[in-house]
Structure formats: structure tokens, C-alpha cells
Protein backbone atom coordinates (compact mmCIF):
# COMPACT_ATOMS: atom_id res chain seq x y z
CA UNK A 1 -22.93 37.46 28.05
CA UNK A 2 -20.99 34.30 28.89
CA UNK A 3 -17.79 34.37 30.19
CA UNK A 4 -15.15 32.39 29.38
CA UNK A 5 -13.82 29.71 31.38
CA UNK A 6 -10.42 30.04 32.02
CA UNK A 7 -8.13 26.52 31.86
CA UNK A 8 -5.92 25.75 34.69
CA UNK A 9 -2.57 24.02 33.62
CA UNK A 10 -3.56 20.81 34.08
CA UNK A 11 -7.18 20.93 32.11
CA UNK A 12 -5.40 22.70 28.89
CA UNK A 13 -2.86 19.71 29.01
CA UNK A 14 -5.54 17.58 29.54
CA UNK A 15 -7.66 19.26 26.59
CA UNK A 16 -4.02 19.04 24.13
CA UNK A 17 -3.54 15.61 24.78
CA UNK A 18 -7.44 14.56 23.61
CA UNK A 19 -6.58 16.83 20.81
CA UNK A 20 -3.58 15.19 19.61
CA UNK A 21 -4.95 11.41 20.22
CA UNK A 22 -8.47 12.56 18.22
CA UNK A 23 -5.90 13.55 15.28
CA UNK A 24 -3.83 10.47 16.18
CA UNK A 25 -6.17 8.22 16.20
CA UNK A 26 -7.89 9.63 12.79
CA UNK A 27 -4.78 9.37 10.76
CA UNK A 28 -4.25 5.52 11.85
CA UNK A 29 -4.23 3.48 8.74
CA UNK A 30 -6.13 0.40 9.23
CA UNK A 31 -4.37 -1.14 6.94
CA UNK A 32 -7.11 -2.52 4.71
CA UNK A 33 -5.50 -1.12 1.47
CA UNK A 34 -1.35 -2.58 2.18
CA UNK A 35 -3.40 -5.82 3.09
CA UNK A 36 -5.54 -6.19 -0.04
CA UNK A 37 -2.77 -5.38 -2.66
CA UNK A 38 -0.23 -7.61 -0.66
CA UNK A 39 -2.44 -10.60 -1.05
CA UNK A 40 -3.80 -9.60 -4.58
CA UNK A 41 -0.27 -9.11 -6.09
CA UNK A 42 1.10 -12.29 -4.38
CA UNK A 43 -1.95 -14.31 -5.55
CA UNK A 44 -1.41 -13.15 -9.08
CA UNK A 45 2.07 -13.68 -9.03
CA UNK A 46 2.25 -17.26 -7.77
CA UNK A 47 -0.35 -18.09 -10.04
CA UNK A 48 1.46 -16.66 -13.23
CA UNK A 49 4.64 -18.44 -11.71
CA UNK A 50 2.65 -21.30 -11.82
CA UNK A 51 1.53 -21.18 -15.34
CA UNK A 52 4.53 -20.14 -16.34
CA UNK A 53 6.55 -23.46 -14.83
CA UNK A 54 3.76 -25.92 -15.13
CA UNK A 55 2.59 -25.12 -18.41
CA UNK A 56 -0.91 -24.54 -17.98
CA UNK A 57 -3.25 -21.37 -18.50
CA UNK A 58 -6.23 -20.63 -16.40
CA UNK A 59 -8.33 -19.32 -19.49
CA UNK A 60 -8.45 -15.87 -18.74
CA UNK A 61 -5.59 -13.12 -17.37
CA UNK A 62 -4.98 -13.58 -13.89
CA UNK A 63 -3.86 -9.92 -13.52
CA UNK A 64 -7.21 -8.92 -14.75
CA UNK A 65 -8.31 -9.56 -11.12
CA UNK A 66 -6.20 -6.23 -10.00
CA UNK A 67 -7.99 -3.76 -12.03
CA UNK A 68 -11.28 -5.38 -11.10
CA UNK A 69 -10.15 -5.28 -7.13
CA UNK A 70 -9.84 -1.61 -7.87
CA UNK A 71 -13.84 -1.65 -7.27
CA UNK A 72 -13.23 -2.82 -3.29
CA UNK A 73 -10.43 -0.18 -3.06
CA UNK A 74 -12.93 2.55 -4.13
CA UNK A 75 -15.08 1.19 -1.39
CA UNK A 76 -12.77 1.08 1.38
CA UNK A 77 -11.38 4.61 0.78
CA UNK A 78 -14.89 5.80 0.74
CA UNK A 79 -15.75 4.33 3.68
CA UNK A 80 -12.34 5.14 5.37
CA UNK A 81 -12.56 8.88 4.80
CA UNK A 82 -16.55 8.62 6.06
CA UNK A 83 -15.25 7.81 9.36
CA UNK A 84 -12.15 10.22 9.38
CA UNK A 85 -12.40 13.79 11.78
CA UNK A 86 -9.61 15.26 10.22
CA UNK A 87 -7.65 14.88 7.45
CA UNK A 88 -3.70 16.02 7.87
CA UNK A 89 -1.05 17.29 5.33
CA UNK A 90 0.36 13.84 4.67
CA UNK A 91 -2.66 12.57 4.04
CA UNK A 92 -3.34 14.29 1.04
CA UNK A 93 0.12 14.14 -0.05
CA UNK A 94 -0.15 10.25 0.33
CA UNK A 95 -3.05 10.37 -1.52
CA UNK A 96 -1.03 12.48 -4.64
CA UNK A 97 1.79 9.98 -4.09
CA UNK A 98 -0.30 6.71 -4.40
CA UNK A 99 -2.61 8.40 -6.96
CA UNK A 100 0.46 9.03 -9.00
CA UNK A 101 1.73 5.31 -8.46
CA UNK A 102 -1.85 3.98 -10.24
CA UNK A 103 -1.54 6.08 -13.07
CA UNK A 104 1.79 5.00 -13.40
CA UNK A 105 1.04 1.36 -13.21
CA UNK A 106 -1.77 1.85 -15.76
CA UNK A 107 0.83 3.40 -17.82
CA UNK A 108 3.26 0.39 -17.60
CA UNK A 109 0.66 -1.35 -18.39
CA UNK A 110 -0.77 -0.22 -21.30
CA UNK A 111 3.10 -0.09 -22.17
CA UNK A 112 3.75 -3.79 -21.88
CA UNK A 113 0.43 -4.28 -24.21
CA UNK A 114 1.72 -2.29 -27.10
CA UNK A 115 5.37 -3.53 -26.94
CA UNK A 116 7.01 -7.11 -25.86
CA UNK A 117 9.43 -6.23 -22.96
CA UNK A 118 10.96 -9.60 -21.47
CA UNK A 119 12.16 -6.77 -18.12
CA UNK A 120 8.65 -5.43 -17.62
CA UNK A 121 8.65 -6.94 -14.14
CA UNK A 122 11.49 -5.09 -13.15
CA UNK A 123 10.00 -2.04 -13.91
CA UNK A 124 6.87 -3.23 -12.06
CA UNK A 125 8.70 -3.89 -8.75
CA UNK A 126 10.74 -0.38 -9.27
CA UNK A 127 7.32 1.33 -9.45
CA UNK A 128 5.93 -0.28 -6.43
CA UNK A 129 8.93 0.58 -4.31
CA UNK A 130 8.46 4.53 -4.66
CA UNK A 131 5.28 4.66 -3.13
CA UNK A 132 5.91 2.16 -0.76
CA UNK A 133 9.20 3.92 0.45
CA UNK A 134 8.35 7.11 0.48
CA UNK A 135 5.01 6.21 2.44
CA UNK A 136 7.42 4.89 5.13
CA UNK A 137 9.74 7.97 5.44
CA UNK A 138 6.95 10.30 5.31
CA UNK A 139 5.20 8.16 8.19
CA UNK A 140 8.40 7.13 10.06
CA UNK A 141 7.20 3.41 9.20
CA UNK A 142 9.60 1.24 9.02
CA UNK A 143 8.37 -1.93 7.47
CA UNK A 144 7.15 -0.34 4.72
CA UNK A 145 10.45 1.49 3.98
CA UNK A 146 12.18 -1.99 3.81
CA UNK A 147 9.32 -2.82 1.87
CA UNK A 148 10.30 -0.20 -0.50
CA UNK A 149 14.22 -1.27 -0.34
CA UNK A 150 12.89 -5.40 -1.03
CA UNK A 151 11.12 -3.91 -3.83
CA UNK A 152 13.90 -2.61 -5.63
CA UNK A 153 16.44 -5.08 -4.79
CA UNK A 154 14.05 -7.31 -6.17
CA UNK A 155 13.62 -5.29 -9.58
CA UNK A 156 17.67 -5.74 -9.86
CA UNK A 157 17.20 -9.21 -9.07
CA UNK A 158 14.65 -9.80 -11.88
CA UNK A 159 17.02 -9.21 -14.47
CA UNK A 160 19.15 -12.53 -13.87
CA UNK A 161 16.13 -14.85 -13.76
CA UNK A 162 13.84 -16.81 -15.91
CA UNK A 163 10.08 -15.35 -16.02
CA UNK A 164 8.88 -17.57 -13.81
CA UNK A 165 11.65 -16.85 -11.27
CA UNK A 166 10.76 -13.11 -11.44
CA UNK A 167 7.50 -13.82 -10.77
CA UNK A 168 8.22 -15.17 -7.58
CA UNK A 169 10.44 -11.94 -6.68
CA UNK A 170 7.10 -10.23 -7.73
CA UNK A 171 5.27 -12.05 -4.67
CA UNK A 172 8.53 -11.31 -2.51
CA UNK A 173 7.88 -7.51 -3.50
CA UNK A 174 4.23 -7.63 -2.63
CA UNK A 175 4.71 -9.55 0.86
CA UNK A 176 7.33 -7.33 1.47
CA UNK A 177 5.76 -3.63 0.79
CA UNK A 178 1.86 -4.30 1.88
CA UNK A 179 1.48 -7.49 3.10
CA UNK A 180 3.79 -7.72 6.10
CA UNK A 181 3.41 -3.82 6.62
CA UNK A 182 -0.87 -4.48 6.47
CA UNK A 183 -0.71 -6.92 9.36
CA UNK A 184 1.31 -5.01 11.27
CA UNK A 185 -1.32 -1.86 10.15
CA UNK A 186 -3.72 -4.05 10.55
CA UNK A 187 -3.17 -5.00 14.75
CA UNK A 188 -2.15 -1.41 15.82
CA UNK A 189 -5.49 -0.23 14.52
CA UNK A 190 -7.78 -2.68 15.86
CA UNK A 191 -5.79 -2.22 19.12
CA UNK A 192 -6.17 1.43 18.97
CA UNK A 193 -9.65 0.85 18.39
CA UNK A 194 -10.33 -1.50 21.73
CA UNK A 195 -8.37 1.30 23.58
């Protein structure tokens, strides 16, 4: 029969603290995802702004390219949770909230193509601030609760502009929720990861 070891004060500190970095360290977002949408959304954006206040059309629906970048977010969730070790409680409820976001934006969406809003980008930029915001409270991440805030102010904003102004608020929004709040994702994870 083996007998247990018993832990001296030091070693079950020692054995706590690997526990809680393991867990730390697995619940880092590497900020793929806030990346990817930032620069998708402000791509799309500047380019409809474009059209919009040069007069020209690309030939095809730049916001097409969203639904078909859905295919890379697929892939980098799937590879994320691959490498995960453990998965905590506000994971899954992030993954409810920002679940709950898409199907809203595919609602909007399939809103704005049965009816002509001129304010549907004010409703867009009020739909990406509640993920966005809550994602920062519930992490204690900052940027991405001013993110949130930007997002919002920006949807009030929208309603005193031309299109092609709101458009740009649109890129604002997106810089301001993912991108910004990716890079800075982005550095603590690949400096968690050279630790």
C-alpha cells in the first residue's frame, strides 16, 4: 500500500501556485479573435466609406467578406480550445454571450435586407458594444470595456451624420472594441508564452 506523502507548507504553496498559473495561463486569450474582427470590421467600413464618398462600387458586397471570415474563426476556436487544460465558468459564459451577439448580428442583418433602415448602423455599433462590455467587466479588462462605451457613444453619434460619416464611426467602433484590445491580447499572451 502506498502511503501518502504529506506536503510541508512550503511544497502545498508551491503546488497552489502551479495550479493557479496552469488555469491562468489556460484562460489567456490570445487575442486572435478581438484582432481579426477589429481589422475585418475596419476594412469593411473604410471601404464602404469609400464607396459611399467617392462614388464607386467594388462589384460585389464588401461585408460579404465577414460572414465568409466566419470560416477562420471556426478554425481558430477549434484550435484554441485543442490546446486549452481547463475550461473556467466565464469561459463558457463568454462563449453564450458572444454566441448570442452572432445570432444577433445575423438577425440585424437579415433585418436590414427585408426593410430600408437609413439608422441600421447605429444599431450595429449598439450590438457590438454588449459583448464587448460585458467581456471587459466579466474579465476586469479594461480596454475592452471602453471599447464597449466607444461603441455606443458611437451608435448615438451615427444618428447626426451622413452614411458615409457613420461608416467611419463604424471603423472607430471596431478599433476601439477588438482591435486596440487584440494587440494588447495579443502581447500579454505571447509574453506569457516566452515565460
Amino acid at each position: 500500500m502506498l502511503e501518502e506523502k504529506q506536503l510541508t507548507e512550503k511544497e502545498s504553496l508551491a503546488l497552489i501556485a502551479s495550479m493557479i498559473n496552469k488555469v491562468k495561463n489556460s484562460c489567456i486569450d490570445s487575442g486572435i479573435g478581438p484582432l481579426f474582427w477589429g481589422v475585418m470590421i475596419t476594412i469593411c467600413s473604410l471601404i464602404t466609406f469609400a464607396e459611399s464618398n467617392f462614388h464607386f462600387k467594388l462589384g460585389f458586397d464588401i461585408w460579404i467578406l465577414s460572414l465568409i471570415a466566419l470560416l477562420p474563426q471556426i478554425f481558430f476556436t477549434w484550435r484554441a480550445k485543442k490546446e486549452k487544460v481547463f475550461i473556467a465558468h466565464d469561459e463558457t459564459m463568454m462563449n453564450y454571450v458572444w454566441g448570442t451577439f452572432t445570432v444577433c448580428v445575423f438577425m440585424l442583418s437579415f433585418y436590414n435586407s427585408k426593410t430600408e433602415t437609413s439608422n441600421s448602423i447605429a444599431l450595429y455599433m449598439m450590438v457590438f458594444g454588449i459583448p464587448t462590455f460585458i467581456t471587459g467587466g466579466i474579465r476586469n479588462f479594461k480596454p475592452m470595456i471602453l471599447g464597449g462605451l466607444v461603441c455606443w457613444i458611437c451608435s448615438i453619434a451615427s444618428y447626426y451624420v451622413s452614411f458615409a460619416n457613420g461608416m467611419l464611426l463604424m471603423a472607430l467602433s471596431a478599433v476601439a472594441a477588438w482591435l486596440i484590445p487584440g494587440i494588447i491580447l495579443r502581447r500579454r499572451y505571447l509574453k506569457m508564452k516566452h515565460v
